[in-house]
N, C-alpha and C. Protein backbone atom coordinates (compact mmCIF):
# COMPACT_ATOMS: atom_id res chain seq x y z
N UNK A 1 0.86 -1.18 0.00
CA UNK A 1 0.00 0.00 0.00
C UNK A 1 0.90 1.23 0.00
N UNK A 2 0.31 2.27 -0.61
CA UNK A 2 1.57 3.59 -0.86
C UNK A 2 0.50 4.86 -0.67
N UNK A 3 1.02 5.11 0.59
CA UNK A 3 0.23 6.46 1.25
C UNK A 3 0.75 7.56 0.87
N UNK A 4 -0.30 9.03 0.77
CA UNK A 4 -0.21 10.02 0.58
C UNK A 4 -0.53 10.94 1.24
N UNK A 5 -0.11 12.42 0.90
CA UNK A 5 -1.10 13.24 1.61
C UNK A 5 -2.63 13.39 1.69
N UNK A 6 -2.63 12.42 -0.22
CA UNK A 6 -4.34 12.72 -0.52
C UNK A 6 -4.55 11.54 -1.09
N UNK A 7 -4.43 10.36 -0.28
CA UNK A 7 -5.02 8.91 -0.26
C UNK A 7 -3.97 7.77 -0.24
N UNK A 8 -4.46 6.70 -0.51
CA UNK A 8 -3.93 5.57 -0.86
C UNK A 8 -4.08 4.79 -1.93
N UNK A 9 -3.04 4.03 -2.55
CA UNK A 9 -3.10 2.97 -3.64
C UNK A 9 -2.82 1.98 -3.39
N UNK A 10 -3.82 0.69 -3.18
CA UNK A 10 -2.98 -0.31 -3.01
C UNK A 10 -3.16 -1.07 -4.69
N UNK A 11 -1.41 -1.65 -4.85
CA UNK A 11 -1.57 -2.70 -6.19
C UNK A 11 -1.23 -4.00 -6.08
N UNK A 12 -1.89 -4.56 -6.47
CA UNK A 12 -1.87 -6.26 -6.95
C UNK A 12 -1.10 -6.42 -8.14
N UNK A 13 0.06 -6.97 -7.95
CA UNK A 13 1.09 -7.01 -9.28
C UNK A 13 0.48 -8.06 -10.15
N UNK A 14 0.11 -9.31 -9.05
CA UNK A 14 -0.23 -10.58 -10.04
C UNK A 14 -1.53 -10.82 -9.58
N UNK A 15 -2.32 -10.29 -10.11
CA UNK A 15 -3.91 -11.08 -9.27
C UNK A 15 -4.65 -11.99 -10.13
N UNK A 16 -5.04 -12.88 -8.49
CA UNK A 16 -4.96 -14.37 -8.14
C UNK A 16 -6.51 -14.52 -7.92
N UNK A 17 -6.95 -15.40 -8.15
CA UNK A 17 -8.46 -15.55 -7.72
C UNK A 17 -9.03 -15.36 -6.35
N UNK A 18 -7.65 -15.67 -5.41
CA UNK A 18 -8.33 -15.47 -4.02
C UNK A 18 -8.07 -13.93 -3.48
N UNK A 19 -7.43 -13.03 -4.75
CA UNK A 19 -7.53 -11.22 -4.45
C UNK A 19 -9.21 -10.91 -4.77
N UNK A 20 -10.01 -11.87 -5.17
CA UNK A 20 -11.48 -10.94 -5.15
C UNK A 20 -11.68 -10.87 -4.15
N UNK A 21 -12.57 -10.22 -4.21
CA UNK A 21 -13.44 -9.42 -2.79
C UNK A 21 -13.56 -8.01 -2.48
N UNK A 22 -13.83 -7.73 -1.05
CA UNK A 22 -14.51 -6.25 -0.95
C UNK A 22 -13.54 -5.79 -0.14
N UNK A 23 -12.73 -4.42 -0.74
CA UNK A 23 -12.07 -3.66 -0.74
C UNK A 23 -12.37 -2.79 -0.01
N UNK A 24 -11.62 -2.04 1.49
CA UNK A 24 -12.41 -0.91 2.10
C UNK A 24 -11.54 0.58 2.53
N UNK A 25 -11.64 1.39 1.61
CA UNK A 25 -10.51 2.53 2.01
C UNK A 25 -11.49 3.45 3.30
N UNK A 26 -10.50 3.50 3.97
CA UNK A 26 -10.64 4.26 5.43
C UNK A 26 -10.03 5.41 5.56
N UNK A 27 -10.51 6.90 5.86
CA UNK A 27 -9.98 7.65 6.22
C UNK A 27 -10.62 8.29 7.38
N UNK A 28 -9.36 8.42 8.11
CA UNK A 28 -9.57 9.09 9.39
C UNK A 28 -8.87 10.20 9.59
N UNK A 29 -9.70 11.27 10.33
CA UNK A 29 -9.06 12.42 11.19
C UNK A 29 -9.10 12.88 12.38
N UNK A 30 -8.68 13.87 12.81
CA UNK A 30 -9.00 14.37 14.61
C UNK A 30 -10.54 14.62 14.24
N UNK A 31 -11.26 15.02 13.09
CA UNK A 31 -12.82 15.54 13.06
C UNK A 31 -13.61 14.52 12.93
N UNK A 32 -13.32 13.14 11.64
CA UNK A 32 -14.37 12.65 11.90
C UNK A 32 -13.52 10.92 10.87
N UNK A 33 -14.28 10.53 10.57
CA UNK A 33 -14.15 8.97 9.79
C UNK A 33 -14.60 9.05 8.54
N UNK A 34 -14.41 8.44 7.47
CA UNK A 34 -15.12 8.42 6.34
C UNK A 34 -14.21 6.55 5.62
N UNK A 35 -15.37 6.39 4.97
CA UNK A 35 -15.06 4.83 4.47
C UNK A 35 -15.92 4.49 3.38
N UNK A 36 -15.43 4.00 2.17
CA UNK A 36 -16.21 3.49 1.02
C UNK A 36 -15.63 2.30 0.83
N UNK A 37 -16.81 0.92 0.39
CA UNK A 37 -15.77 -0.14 -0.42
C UNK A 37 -16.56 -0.20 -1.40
N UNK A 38 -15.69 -1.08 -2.53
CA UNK A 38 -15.78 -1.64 -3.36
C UNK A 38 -15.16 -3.22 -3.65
N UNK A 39 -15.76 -3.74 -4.77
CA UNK A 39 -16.03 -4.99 -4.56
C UNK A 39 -15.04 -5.35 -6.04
N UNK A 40 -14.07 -6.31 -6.12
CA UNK A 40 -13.32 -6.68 -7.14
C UNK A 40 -13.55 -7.86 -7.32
N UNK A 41 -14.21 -7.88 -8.56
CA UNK A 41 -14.00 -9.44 -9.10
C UNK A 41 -13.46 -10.11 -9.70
N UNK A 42 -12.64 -11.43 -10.05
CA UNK A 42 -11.35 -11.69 -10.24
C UNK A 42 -11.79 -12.79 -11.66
N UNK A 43 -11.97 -12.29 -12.79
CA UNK A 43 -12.19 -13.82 -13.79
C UNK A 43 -11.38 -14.21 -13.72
N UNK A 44 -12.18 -15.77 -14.33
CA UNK A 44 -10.90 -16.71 -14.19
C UNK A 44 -11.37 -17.47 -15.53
N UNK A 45 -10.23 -18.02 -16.63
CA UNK A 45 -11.35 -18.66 -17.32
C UNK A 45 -11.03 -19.86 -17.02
N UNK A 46 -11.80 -20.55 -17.47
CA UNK A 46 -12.63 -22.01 -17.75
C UNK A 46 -11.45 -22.83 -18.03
N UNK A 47 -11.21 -23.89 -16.54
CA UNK A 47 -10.27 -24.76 -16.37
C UNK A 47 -10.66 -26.26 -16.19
N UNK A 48 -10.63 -27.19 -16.86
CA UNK A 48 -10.61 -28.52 -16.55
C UNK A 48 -9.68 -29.33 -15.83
N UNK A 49 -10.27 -29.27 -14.66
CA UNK A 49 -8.76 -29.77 -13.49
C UNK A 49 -8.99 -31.26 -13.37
N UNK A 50 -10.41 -32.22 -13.75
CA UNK A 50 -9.81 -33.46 -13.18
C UNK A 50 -10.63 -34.31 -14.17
N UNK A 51 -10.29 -35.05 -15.29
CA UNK A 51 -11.16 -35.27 -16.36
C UNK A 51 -10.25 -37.26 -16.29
N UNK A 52 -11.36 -38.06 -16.92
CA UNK A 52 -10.58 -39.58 -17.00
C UNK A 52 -9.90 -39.33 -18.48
N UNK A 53 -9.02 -39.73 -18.84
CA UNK A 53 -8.72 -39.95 -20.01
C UNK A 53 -9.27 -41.10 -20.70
N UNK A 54 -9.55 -42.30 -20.13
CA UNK A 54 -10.11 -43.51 -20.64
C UNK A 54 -10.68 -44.03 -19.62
N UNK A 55 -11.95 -44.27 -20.32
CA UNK A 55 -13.34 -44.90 -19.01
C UNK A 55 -13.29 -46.34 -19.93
N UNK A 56 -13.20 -47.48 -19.29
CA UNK A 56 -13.57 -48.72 -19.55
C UNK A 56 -14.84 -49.50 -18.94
N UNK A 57 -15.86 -50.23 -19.51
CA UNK A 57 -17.23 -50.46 -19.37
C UNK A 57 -17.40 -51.76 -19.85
N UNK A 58 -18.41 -52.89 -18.87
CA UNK A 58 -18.65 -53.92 -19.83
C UNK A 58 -19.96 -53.47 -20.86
N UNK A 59 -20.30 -53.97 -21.57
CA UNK A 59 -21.26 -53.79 -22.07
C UNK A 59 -22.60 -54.52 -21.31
N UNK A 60 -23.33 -53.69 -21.74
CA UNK A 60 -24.90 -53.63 -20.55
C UNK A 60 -24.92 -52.60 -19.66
N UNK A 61 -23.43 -52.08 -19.19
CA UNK A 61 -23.11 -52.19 -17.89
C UNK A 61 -23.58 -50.39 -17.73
N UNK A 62 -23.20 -49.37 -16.70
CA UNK A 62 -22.94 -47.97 -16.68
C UNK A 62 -21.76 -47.14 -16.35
N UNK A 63 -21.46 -46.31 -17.54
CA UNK A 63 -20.33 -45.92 -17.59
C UNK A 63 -20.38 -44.08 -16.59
N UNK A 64 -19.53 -43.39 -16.21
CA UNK A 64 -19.85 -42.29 -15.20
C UNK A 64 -18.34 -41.90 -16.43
N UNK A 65 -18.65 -40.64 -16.65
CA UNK A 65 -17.29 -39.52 -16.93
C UNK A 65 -17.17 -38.64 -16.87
N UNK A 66 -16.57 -38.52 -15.72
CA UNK A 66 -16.14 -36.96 -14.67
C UNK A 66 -15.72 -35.81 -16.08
N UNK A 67 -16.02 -34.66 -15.44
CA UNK A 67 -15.54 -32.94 -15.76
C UNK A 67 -15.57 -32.70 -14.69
N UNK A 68 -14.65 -32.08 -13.93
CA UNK A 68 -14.56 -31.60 -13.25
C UNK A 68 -14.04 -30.22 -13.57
N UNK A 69 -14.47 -28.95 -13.26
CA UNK A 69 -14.05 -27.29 -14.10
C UNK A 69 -14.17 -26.66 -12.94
N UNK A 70 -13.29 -25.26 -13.03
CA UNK A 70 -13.24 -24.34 -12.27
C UNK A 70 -13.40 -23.29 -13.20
N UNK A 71 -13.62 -21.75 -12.37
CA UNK A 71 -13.46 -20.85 -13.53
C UNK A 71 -14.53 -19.98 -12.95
N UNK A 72 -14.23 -18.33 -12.73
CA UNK A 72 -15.43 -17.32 -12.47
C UNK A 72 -15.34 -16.71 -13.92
N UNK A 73 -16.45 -16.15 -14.15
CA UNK A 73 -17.55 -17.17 -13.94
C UNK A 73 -17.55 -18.85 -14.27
N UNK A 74 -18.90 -18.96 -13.64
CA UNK A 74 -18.50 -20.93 -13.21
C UNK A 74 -19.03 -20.49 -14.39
N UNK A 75 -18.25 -22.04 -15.35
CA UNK A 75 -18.41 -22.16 -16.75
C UNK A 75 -19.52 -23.17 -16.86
N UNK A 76 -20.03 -22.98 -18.03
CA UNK A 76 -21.24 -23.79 -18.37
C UNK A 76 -20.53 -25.20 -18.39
N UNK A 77 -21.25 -26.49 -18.99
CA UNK A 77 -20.26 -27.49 -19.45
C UNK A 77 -21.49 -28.07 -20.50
N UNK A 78 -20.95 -28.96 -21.37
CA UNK A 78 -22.38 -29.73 -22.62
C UNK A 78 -20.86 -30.37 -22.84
N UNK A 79 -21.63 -31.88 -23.76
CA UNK A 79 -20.93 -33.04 -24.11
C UNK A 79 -21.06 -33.13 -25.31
N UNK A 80 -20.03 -33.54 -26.03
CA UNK A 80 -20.31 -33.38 -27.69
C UNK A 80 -19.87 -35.10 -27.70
N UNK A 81 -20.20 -35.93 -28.83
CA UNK A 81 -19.70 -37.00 -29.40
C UNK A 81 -19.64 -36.78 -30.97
N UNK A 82 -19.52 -37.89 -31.58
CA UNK A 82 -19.01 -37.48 -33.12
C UNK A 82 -20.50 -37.45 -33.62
N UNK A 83 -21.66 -37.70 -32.97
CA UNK A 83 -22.83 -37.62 -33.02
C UNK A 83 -23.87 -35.91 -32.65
N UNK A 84 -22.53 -35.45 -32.34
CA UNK A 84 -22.95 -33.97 -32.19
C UNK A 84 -23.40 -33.53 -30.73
N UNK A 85 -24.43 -32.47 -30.19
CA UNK A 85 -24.22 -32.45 -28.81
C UNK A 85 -24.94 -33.53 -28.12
N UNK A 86 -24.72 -33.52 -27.15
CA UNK A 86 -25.65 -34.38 -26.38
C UNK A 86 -26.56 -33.80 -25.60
N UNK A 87 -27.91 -34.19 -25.53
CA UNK A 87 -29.14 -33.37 -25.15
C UNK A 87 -29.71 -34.82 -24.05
N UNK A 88 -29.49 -34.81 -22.40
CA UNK A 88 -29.85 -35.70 -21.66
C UNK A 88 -31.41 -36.02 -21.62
N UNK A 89 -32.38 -34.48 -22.01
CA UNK A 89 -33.37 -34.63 -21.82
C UNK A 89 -33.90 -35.45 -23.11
N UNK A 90 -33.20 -35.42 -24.35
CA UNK A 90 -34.04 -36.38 -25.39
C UNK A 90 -33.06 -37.59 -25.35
N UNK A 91 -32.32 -38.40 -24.93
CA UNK A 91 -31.63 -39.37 -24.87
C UNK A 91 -31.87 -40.11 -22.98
N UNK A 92 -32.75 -40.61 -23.46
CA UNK A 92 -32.91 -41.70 -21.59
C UNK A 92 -32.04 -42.68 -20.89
N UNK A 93 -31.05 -42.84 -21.93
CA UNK A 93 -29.89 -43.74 -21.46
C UNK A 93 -28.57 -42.50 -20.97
N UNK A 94 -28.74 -41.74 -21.27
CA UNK A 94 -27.90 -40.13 -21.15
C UNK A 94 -28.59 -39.40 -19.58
N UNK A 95 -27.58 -38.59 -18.93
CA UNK A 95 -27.96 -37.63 -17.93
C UNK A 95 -26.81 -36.88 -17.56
N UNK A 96 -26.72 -35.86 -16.96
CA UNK A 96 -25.46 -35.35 -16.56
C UNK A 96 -26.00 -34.63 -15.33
N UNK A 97 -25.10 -34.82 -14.19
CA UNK A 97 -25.17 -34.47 -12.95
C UNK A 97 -24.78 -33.24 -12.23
N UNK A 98 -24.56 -32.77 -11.61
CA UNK A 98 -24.47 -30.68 -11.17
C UNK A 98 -22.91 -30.75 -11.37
N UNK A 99 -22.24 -32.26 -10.62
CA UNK A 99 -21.20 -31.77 -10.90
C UNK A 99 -20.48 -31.76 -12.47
N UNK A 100 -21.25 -32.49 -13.23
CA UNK A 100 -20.39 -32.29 -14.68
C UNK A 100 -20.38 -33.37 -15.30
N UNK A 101 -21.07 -34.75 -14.31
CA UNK A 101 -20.51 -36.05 -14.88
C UNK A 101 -21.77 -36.37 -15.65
N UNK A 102 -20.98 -37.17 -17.06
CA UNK A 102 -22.31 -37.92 -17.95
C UNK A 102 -22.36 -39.25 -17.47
N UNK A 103 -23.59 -39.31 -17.43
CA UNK A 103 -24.33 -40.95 -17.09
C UNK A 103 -24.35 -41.55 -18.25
N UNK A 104 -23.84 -42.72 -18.78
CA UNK A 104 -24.40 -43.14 -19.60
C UNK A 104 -25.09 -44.53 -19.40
N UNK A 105 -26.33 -45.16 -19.44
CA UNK A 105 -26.52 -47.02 -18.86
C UNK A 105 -26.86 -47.40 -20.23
N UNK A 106 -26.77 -48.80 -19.70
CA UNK A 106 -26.78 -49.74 -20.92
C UNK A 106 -25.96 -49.57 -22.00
N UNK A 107 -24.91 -49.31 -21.61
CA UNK A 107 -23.59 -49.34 -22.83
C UNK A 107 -23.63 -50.49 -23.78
N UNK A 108 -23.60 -49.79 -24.79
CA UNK A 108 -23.70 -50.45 -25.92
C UNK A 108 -22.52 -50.29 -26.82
N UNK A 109 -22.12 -51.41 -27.60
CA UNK A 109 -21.11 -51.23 -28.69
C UNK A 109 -20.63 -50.01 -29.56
N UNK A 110 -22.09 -49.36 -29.98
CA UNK A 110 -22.09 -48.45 -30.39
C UNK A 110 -21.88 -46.78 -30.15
N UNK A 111 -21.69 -47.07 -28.18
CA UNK A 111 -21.74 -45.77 -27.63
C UNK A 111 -19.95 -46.01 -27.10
N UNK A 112 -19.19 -47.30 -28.13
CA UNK A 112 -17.92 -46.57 -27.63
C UNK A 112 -17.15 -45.33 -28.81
N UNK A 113 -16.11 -44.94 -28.41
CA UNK A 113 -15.76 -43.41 -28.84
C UNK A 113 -15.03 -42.23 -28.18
N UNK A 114 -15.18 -41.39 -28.55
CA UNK A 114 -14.90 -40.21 -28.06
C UNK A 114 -15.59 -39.69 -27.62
N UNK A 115 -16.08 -38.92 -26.42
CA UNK A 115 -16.42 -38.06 -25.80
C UNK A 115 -15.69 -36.61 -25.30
N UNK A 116 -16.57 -35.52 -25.51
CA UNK A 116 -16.12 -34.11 -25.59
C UNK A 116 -16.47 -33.59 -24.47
N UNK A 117 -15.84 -33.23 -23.39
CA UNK A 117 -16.29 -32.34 -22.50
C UNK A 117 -15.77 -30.95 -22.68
N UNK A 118 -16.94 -29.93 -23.37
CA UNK A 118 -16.32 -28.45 -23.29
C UNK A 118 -17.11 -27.74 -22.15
N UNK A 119 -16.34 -26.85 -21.15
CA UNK A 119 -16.49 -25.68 -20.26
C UNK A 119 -16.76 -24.39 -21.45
N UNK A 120 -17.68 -23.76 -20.62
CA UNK A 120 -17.33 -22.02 -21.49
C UNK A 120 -17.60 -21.39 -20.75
N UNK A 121 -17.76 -20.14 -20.33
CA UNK A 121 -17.65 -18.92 -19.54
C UNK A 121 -17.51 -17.99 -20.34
N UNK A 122 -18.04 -16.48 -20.02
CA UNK A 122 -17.71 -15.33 -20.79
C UNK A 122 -16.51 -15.04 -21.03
N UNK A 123 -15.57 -15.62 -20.36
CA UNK A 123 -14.17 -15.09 -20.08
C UNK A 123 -13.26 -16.54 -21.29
N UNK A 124 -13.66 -17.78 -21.50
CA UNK A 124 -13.17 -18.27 -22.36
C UNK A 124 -13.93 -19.64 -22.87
N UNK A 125 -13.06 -20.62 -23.21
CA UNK A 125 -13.48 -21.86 -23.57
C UNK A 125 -12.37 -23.07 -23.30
N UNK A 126 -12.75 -24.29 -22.66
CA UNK A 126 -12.20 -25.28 -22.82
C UNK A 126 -12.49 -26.25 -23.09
N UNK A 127 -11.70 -27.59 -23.67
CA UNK A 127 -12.45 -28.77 -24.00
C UNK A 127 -11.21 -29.70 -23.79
N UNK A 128 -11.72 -31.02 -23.10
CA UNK A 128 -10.73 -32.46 -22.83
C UNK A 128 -11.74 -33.41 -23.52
N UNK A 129 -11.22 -34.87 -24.32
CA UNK A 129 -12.15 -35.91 -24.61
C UNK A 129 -11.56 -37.07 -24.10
N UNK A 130 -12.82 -37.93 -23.60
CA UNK A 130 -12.67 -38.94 -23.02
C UNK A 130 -12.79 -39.94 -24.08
N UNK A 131 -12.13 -41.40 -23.91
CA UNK A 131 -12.49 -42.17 -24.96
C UNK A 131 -12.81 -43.17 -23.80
N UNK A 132 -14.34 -43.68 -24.80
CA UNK A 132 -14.71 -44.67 -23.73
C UNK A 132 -14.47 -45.51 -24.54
N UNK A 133 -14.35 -47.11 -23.71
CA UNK A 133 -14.05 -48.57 -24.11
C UNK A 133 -14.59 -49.02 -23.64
N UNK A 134 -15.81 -49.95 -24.79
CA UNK A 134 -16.96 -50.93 -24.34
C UNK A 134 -16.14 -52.36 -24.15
N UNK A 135 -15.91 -53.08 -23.23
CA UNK A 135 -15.52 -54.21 -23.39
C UNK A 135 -17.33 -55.52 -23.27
N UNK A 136 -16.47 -55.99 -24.34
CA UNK A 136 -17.62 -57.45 -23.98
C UNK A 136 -17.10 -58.58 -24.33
N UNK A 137 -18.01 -59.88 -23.98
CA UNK A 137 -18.33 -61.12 -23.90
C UNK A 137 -16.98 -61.45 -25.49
N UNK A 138 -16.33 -62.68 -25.10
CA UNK A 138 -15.81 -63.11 -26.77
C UNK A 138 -17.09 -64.33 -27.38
N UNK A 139 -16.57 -63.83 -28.79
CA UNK A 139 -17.67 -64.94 -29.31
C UNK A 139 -16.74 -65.37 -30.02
N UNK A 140 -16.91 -66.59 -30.94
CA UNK A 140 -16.53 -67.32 -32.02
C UNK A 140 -17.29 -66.57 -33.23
N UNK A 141 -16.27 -66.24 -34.31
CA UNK A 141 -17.06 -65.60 -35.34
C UNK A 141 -17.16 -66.88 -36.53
N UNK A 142 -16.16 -67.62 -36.56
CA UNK A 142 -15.46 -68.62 -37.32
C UNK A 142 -14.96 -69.77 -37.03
N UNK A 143 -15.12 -70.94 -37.34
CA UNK A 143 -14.25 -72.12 -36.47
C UNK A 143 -14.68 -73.25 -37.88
N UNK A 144 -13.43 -73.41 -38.17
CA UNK A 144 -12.95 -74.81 -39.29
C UNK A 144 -14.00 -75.80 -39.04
N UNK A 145 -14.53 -76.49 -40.18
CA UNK A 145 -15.81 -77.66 -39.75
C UNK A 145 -14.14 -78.40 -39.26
N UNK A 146 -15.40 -79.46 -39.01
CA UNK A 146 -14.67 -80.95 -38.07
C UNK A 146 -13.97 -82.07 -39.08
N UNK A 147 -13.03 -82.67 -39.59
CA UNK A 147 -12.28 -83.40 -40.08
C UNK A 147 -11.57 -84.73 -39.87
N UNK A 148 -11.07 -85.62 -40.73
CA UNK A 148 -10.12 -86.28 -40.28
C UNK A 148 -8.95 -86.47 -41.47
N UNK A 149 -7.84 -86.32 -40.12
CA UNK A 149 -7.10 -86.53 -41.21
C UNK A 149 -5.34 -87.77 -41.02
N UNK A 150 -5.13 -87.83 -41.70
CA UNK A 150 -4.18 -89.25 -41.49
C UNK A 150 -3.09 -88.95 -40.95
N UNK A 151 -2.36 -89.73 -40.02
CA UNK A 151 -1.20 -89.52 -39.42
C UNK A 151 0.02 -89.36 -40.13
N UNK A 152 0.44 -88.37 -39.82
CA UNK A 152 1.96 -87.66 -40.65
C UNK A 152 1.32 -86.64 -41.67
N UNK A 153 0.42 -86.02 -41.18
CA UNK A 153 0.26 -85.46 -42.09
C UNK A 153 -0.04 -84.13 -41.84
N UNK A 154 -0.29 -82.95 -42.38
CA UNK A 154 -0.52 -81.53 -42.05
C UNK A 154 -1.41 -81.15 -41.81
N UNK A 155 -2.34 -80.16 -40.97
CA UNK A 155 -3.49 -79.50 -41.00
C UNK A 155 -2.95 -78.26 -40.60
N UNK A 156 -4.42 -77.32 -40.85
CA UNK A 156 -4.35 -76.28 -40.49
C UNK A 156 -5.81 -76.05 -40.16
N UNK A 157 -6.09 -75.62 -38.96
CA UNK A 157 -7.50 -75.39 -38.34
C UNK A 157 -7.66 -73.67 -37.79
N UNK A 158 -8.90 -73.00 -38.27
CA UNK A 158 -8.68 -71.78 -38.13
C UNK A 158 -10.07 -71.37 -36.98
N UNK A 159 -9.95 -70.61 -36.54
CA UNK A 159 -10.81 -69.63 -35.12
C UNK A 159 -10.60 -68.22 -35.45
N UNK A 160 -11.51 -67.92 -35.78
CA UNK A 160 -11.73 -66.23 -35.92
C UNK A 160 -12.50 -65.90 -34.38
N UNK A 161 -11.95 -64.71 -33.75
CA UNK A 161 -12.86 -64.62 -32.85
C UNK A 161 -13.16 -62.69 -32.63
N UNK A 162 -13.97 -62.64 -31.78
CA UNK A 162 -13.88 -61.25 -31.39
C UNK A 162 -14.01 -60.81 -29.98
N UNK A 163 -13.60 -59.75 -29.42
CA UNK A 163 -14.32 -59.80 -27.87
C UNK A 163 -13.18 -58.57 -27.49
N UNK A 164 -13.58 -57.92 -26.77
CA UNK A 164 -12.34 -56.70 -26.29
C UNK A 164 -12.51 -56.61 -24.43
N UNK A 165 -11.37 -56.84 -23.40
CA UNK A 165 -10.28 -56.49 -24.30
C UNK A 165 -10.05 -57.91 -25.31
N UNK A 166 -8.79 -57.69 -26.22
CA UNK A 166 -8.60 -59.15 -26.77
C UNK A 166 -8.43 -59.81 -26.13
């Protein structure tokens, strides 16, 4: 703070989110008191501090994928997939919770991918994507009919299969 004959300045070289707040200059004399504040508010933009990089799921099963954001103003958040935004109220297997996380149940093959979590705020924009991984059941896609064949001699028998993980 740097006093004068005719007031004070105080400066904030680097301001920090926890410099907002209400500010109160005081002046006093042998006659009387006088005091005004004011109120500083500190943006911040739109930070994604704790996001999964890869959510793994069986299929059927329910998958949860955190956003976690900071940021004054608190930033909005919406989920994009390569399917465009995601709208919880027209999708019933979809929801997203206060703190940020998408619900998804009954995971299906088709809901693995990328997932977009963007923050925005007046002050900016951010975005992290999650890739989810449906794992399921292996099946047999393929399997050699049944044979015989004579001793000393060669085969080759084939199994196609599928199932993740492999």
């Amino acid at each position: 703070v740097a006093v004068s004959s005719k007031g004070a300045r105080l400066d904030i070289d680097v301001v920090k989110p926890s410099d907002g707040g209400v500010y109160t200059c005081v002046a006093t004399n042998d006659v009387s008191r006088s005091e005004k504040s004011i109120q500083l508010t500190v943006l911040d933009p739109p930070r994604i501090v704790s996001v999964s990089r890869v959510v793994s799921v069986i299929q059927n099963g329910v998958a949860y994928l955190p956003c976690t954001v900071t940021g004054n103003p608190h930033p909005s958040v919406s989920w994009i997939t390569s399917g465009g935004l995601i709208v919880p109220s027209l999708d019933s297997r979809r929801q997203t919770f206060s703190n940020n996380t998408l619900l998804i149940t009954n995971i299906q093959l088709s809901d693995a991918g990328s997932f977009r979590c963007v923050a925005t705020s007046s002050v900016g924009s951010v975005n992290a994507t999650i890739k989810l991984d449906v794992h399921y059941r292996p099946s047999i896609l393929f399997l050699s009919e049944s044979r015989s064949i004579l001793v000393g001699s060669s085969v080759t028998l084939f199994c196609a299969v599928s199932g993740n993980p492999d």
